[in-house]
PDB file of N, CA and C in Angstrom:
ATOM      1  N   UNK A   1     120.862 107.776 134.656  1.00  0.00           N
ATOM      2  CA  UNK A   1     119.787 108.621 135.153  1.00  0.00           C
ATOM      3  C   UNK A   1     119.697 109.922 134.366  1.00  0.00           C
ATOM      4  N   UNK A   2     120.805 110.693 134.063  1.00  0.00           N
ATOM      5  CA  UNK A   2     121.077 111.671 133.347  1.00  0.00           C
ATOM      6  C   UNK A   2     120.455 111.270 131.938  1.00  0.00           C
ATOM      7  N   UNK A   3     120.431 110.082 131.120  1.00  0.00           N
ATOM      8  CA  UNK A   3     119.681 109.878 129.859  1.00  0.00           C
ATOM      9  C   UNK A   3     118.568 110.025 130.439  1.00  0.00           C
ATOM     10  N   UNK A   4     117.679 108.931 131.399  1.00  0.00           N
ATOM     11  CA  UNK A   4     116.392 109.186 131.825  1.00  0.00           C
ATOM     12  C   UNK A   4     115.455 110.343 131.709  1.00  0.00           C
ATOM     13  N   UNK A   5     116.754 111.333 132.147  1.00  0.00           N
ATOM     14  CA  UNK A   5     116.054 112.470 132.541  1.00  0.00           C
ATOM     15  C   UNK A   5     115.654 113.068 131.120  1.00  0.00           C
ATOM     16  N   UNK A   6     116.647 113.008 130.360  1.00  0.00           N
ATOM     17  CA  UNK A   6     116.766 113.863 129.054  1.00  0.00           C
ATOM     18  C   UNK A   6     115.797 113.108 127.998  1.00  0.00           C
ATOM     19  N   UNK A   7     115.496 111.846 128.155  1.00  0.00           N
ATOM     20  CA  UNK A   7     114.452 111.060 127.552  1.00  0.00           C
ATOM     21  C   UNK A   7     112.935 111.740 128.298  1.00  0.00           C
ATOM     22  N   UNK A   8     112.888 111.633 129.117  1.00  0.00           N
ATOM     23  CA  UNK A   8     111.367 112.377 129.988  1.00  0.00           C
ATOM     24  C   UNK A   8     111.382 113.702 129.348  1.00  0.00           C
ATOM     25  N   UNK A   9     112.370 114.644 129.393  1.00  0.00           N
ATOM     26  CA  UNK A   9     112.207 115.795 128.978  1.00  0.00           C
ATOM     27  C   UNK A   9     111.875 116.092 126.885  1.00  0.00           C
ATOM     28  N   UNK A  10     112.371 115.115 126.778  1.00  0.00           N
ATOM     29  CA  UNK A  10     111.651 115.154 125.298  1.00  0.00           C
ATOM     30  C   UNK A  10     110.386 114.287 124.920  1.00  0.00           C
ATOM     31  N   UNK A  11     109.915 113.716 125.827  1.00  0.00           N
ATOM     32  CA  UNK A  11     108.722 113.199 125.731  1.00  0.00           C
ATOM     33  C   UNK A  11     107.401 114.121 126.258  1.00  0.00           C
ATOM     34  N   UNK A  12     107.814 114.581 127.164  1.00  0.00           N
ATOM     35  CA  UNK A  12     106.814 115.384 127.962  1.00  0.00           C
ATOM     36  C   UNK A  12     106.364 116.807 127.233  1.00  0.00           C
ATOM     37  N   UNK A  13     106.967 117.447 125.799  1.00  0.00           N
ATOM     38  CA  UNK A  13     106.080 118.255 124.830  1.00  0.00           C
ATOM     39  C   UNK A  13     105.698 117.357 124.129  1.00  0.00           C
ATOM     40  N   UNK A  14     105.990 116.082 123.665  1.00  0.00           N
ATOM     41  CA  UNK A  14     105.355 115.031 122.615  1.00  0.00           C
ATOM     42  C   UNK A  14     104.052 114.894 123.224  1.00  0.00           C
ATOM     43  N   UNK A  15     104.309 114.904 124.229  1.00  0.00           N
ATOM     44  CA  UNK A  15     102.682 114.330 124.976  1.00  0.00           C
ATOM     45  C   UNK A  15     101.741 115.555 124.898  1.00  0.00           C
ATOM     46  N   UNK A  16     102.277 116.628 125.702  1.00  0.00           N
ATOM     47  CA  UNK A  16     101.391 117.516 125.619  1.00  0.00           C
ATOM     48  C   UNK A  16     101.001 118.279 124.285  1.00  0.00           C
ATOM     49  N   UNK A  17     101.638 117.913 122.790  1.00  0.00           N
ATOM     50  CA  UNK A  17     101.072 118.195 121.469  1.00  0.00           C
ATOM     51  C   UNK A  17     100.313 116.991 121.337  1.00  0.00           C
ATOM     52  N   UNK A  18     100.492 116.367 121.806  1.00  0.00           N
ATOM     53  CA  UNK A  18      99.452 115.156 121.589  1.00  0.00           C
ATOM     54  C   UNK A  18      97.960 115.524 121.849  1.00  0.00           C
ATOM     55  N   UNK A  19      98.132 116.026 123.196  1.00  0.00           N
ATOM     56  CA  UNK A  19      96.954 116.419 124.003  1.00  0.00           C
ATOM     57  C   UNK A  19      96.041 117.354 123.512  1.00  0.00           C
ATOM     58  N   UNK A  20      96.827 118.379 123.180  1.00  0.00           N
ATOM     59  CA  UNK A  20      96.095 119.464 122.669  1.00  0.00           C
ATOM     60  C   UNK A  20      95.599 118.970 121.002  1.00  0.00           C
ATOM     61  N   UNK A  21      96.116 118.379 120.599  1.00  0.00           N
ATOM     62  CA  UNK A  21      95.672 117.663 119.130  1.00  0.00           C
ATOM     63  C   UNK A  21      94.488 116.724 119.261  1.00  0.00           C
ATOM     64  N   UNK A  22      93.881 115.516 120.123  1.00  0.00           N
ATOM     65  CA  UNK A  22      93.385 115.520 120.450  1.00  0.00           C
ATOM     66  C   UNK A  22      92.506 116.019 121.388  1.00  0.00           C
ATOM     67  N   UNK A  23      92.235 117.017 121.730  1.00  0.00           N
ATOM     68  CA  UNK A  23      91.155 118.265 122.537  1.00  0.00           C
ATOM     69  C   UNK A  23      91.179 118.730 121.599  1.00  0.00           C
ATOM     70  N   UNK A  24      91.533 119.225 120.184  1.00  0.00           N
ATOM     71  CA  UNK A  24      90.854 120.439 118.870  1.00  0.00           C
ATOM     72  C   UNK A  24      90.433 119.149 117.973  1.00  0.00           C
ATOM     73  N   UNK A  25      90.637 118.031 117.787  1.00  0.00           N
ATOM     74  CA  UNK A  25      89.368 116.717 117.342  1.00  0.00           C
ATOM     75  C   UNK A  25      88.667 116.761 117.964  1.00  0.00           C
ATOM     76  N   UNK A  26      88.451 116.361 118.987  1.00  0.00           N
ATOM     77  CA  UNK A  26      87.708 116.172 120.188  1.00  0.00           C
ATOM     78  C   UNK A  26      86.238 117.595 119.698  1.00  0.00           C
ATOM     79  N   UNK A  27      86.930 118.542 119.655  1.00  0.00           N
ATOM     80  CA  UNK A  27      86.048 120.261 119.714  1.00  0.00           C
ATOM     81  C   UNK A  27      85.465 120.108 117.926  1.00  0.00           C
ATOM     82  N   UNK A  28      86.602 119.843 117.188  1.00  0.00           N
ATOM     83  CA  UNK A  28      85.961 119.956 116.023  1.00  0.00           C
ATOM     84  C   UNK A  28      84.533 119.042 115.555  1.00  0.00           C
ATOM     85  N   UNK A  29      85.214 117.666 116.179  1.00  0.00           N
ATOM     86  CA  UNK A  29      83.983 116.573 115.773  1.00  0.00           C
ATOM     87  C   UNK A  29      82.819 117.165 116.390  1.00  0.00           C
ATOM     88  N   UNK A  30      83.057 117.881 117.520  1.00  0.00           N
ATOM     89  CA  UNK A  30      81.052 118.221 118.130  1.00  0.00           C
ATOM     90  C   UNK A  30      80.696 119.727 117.449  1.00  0.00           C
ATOM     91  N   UNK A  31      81.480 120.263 116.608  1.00  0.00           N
ATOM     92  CA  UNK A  31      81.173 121.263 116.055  1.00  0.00           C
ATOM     93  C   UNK A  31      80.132 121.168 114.546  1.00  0.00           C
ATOM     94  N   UNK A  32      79.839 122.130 113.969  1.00  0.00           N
ATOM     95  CA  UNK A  32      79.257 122.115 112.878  1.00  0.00           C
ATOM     96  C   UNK A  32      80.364 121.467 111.872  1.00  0.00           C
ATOM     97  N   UNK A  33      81.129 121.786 111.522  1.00  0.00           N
ATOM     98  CA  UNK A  33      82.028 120.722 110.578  1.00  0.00           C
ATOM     99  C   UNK A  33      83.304 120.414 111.239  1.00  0.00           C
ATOM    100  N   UNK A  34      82.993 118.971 110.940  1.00  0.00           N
ATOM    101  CA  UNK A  34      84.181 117.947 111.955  1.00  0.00           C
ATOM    102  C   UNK A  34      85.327 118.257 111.223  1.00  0.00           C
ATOM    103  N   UNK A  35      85.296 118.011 109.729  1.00  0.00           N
ATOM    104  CA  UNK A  35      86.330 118.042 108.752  1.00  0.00           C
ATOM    105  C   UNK A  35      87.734 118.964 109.813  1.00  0.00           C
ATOM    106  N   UNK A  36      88.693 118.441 109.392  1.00  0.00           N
ATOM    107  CA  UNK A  36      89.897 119.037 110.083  1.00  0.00           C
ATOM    108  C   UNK A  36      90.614 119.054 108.639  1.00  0.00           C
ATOM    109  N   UNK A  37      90.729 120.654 108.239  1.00  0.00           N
ATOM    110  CA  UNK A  37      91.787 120.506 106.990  1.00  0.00           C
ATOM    111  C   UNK A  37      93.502 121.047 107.656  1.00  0.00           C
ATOM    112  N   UNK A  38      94.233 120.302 106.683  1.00  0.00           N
ATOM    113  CA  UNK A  38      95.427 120.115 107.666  1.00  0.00           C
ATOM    114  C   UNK A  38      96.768 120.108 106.437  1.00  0.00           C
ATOM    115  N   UNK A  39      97.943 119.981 106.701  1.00  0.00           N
ATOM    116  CA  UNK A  39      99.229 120.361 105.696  1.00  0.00           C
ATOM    117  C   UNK A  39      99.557 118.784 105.600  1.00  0.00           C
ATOM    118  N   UNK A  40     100.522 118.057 104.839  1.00  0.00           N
ATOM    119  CA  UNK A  40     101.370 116.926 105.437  1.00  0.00           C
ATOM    120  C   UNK A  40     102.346 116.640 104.824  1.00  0.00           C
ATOM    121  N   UNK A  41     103.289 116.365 105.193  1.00  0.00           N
ATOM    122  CA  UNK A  41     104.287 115.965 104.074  1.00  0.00           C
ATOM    123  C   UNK A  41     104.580 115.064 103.408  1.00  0.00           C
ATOM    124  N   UNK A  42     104.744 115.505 101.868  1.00  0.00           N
ATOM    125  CA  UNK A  42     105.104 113.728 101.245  1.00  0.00           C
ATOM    126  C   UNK A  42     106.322 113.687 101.118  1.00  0.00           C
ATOM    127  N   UNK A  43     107.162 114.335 100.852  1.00  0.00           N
ATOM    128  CA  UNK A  43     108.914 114.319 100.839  1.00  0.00           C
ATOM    129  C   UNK A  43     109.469 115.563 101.092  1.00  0.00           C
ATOM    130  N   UNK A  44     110.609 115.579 100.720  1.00  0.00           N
ATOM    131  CA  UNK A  44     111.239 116.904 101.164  1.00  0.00           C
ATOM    132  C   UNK A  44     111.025 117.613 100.795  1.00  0.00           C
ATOM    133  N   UNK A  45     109.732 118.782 101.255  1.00  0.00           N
ATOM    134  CA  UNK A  45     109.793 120.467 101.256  1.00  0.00           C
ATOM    135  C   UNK A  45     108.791 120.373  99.495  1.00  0.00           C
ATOM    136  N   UNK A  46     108.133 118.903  99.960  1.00  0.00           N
ATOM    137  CA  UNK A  46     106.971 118.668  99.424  1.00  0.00           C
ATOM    138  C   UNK A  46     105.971 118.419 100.200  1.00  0.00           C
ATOM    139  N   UNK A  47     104.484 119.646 100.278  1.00  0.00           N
ATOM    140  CA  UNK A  47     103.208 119.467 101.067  1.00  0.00           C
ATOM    141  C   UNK A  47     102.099 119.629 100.454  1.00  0.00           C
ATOM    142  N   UNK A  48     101.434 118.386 101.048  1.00  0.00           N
ATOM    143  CA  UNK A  48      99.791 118.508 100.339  1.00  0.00           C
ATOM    144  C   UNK A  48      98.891 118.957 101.418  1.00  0.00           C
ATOM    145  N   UNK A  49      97.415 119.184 101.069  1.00  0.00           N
ATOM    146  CA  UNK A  49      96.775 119.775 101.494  1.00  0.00           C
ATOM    147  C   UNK A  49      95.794 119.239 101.627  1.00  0.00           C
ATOM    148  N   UNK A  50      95.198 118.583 102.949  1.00  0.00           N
ATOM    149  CA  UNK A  50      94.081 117.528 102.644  1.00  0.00           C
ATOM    150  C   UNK A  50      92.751 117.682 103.292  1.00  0.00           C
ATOM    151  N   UNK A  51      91.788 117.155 103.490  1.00  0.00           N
ATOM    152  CA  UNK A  51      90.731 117.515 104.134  1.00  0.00           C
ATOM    153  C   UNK A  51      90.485 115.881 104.744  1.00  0.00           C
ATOM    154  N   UNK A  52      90.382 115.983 106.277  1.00  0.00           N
ATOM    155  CA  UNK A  52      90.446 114.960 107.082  1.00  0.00           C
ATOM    156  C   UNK A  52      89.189 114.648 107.694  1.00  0.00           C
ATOM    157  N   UNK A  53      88.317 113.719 107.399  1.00  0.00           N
ATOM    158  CA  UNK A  53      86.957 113.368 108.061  1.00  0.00           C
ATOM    159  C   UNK A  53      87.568 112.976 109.325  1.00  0.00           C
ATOM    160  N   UNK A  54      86.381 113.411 110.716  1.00  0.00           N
ATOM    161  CA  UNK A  54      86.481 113.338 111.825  1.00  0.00           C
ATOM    162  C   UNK A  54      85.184 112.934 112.164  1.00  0.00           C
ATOM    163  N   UNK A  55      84.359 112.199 111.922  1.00  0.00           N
ATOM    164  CA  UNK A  55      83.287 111.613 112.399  1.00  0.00           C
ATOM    165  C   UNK A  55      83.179 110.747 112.800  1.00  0.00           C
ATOM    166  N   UNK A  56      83.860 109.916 113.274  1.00  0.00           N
ATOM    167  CA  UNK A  56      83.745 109.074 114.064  1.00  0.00           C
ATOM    168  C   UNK A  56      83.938 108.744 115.173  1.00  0.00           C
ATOM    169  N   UNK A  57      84.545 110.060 115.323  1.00  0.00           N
ATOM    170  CA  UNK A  57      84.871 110.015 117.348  1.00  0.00           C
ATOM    171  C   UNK A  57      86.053 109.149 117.752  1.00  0.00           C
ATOM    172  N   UNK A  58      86.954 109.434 117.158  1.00  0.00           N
ATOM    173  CA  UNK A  58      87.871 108.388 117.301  1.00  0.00           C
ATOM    174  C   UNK A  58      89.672 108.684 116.887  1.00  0.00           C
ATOM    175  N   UNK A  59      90.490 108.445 117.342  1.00  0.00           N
ATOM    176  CA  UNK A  59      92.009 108.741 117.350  1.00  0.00           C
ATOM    177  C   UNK A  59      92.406 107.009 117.429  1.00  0.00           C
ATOM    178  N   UNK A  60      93.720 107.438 116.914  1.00  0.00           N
ATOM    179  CA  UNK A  60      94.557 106.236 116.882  1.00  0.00           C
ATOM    180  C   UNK A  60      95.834 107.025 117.511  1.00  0.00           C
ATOM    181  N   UNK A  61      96.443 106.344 118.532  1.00  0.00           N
ATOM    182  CA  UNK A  61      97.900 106.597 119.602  1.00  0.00           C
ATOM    183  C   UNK A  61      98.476 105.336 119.074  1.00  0.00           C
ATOM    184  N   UNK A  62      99.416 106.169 118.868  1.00  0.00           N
ATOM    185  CA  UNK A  62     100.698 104.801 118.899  1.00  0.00           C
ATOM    186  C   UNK A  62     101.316 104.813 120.393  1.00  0.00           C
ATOM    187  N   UNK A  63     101.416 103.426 120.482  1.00  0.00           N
ATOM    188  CA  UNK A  63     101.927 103.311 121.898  1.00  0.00           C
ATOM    189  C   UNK A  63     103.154 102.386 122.195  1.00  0.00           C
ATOM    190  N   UNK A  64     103.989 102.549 121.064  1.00  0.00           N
ATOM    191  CA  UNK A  64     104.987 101.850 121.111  1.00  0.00           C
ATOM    192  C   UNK A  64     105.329 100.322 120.392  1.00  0.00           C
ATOM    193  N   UNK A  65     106.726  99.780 120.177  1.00  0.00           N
ATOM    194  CA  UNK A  65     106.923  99.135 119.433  1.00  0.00           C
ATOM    195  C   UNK A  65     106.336  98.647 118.319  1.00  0.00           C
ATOM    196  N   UNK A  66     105.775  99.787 117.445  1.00  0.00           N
ATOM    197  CA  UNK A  66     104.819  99.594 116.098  1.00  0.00           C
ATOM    198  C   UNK A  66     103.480  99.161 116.855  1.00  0.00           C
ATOM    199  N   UNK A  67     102.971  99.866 117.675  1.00  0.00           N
ATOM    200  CA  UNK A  67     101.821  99.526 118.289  1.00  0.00           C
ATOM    201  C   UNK A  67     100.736 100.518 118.286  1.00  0.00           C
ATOM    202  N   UNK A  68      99.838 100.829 117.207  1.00  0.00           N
ATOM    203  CA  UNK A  68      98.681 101.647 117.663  1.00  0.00           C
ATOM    204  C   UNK A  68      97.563 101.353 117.597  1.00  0.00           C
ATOM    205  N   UNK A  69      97.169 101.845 118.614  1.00  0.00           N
ATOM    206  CA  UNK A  69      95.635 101.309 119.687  1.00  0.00           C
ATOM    207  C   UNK A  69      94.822 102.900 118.766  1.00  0.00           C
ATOM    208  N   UNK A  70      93.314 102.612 118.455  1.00  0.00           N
ATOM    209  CA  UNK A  70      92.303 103.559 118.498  1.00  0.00           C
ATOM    210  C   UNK A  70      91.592 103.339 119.589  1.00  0.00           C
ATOM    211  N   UNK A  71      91.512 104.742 119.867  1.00  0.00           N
ATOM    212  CA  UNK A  71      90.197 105.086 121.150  1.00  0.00           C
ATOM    213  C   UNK A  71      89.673 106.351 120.682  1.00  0.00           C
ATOM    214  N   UNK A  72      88.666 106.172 121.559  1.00  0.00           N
ATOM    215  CA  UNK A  72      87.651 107.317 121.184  1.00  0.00           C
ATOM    216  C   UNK A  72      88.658 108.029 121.723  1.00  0.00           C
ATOM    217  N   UNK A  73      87.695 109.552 121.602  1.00  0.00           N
ATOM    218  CA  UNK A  73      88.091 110.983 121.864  1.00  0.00           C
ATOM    219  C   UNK A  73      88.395 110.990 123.439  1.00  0.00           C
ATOM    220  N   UNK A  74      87.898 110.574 124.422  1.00  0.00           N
ATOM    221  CA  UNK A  74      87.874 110.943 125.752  1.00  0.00           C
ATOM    222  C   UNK A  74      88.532 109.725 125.992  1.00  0.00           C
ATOM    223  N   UNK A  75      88.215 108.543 126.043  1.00  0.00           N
ATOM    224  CA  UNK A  75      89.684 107.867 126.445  1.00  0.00           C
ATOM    225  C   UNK A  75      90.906 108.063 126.044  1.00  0.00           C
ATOM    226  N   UNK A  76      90.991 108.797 125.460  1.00  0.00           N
ATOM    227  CA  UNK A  76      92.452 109.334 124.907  1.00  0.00           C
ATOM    228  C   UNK A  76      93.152 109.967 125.298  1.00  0.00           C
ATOM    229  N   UNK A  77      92.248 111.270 125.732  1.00  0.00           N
ATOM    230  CA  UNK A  77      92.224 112.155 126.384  1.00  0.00           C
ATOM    231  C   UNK A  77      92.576 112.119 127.976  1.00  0.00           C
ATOM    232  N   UNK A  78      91.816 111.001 128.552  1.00  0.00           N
ATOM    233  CA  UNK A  78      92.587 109.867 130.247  1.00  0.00           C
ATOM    234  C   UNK A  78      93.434 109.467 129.874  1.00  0.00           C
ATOM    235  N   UNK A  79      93.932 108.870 128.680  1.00  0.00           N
ATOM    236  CA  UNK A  79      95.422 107.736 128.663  1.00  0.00           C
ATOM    237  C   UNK A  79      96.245 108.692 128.817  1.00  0.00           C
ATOM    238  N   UNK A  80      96.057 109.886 128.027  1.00  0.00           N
ATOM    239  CA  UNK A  80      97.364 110.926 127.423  1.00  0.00           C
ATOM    240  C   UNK A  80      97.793 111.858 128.818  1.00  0.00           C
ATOM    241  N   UNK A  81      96.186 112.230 129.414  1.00  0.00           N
ATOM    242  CA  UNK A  81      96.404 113.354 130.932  1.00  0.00           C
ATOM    243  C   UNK A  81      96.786 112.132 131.837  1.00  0.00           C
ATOM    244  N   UNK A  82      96.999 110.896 132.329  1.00  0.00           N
ATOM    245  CA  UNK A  82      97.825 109.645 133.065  1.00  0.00           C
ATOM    246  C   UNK A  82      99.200 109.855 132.482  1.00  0.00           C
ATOM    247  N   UNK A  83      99.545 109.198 131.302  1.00  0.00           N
ATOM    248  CA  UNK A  83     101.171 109.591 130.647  1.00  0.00           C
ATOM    249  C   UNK A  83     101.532 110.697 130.811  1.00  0.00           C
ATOM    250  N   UNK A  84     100.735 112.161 130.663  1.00  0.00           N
ATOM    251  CA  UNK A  84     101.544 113.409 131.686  1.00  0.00           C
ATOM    252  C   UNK A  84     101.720 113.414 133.001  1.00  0.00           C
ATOM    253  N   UNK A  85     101.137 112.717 133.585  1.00  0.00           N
ATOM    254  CA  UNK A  85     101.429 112.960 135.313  1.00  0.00           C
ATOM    255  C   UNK A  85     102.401 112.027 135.584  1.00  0.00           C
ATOM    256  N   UNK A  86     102.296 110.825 134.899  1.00  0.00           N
ATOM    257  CA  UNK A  86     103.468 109.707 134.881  1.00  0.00           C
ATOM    258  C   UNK A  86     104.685 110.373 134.734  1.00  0.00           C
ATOM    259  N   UNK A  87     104.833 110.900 133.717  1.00  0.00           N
ATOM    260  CA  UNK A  87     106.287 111.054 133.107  1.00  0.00           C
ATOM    261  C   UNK A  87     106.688 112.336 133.978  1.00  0.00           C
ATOM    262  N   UNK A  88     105.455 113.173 134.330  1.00  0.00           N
ATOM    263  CA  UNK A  88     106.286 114.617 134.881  1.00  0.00           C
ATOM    264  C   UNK A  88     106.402 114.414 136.821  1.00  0.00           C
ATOM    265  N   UNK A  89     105.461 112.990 137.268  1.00  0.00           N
ATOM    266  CA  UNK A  89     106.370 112.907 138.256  1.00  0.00           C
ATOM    267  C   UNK A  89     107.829 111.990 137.801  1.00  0.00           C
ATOM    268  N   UNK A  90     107.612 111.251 137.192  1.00  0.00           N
ATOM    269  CA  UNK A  90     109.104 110.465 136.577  1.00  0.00           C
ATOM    270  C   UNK A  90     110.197 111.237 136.377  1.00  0.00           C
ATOM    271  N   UNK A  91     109.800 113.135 136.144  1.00  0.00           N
ATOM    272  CA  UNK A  91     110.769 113.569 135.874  1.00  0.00           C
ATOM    273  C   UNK A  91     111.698 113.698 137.075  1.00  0.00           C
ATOM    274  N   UNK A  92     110.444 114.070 137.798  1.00  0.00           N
ATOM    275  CA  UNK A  92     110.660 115.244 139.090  1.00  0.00           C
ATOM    276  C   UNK A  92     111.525 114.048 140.318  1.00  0.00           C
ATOM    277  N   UNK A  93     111.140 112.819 139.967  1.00  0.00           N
ATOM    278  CA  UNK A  93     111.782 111.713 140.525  1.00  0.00           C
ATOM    279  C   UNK A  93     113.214 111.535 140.302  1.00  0.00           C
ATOM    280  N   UNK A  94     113.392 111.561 138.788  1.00  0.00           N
ATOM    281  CA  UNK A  94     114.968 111.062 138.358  1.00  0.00           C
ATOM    282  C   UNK A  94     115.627 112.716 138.630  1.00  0.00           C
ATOM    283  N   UNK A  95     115.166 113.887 138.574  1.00  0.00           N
ATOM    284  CA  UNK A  95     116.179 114.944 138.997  1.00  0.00           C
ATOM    285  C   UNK A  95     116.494 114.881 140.762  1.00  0.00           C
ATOM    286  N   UNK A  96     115.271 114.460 141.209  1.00  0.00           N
ATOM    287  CA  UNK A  96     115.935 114.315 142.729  1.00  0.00           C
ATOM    288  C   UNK A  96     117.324 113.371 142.903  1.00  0.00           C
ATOM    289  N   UNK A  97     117.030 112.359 141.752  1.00  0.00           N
ATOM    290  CA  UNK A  97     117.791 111.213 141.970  1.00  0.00           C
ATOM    291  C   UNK A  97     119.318 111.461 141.674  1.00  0.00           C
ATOM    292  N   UNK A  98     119.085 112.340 140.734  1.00  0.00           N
ATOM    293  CA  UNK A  98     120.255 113.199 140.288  1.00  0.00           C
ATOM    294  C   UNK A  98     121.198 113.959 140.793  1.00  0.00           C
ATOM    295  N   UNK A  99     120.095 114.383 141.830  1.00  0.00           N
ATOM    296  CA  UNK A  99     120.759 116.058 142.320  1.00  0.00           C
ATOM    297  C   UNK A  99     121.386 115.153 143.845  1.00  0.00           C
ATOM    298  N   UNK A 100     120.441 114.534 144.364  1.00  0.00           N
ATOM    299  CA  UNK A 100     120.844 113.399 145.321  1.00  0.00           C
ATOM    300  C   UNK A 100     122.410 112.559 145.160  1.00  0.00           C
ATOM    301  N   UNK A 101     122.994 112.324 143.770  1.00  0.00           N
ATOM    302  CA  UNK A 101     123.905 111.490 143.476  1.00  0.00           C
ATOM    303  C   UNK A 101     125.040 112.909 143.020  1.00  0.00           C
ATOM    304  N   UNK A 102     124.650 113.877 142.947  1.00  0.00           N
ATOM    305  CA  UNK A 102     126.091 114.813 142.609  1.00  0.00           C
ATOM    306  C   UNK A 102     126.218 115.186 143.905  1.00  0.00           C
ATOM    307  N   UNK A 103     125.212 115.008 145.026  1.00  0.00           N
ATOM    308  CA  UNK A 103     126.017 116.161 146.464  1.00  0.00           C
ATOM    309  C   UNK A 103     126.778 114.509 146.919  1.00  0.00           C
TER     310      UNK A 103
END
């Protein structure tokens, strides 16, 4: 339970950079230029500098075991705000479960 917990707790900023990464696509694509210019890395403490078309309304989530699904902007946006409420009652579940098993 103690891994559980510590697995939820490092997932639950993954998600919410997720979120906010999709919501500034989401803002850019309905803006005057979608383009998202952005850093990335190609090896060590080597970065390029790229310019990212965003017109199509659309993200790709990986969702596990080499699995990524594209969805638009707003279903993404429901899958990702569901996986936060999931995991942060999941948290709030396994610390009861926790605190329940040390008294």
């Amino acid at each position: 339970m103690v891994r559980a917990r510590a697995n939820l707790k490092v997932k639950l900023p993954e998600i919410k950079k997720t979120l906010e990464s999709v919501a500034m696509l989401k803002k850019k694509a309905q803006g005057e230029e979608p383009a998202v210019q952005t850093h990335f890395l190609i090896s060590d403490n080597i970065w390029a500098k790229a310019n990212v078309p965003n017109d199509t309304g659309k993200v790709g989530l990986w969702l596990g075991a080499n699995v990524m699904v594209e969805y638009d902007h707003d279903d993404a946006l429901k899958l990702l705000f569901k996986n936060q409420s999931n995991a942060e009652e999941k948290l709030a579940e396994t610390t009861g479960d926790v605190e329940f098993l040390k008294d």
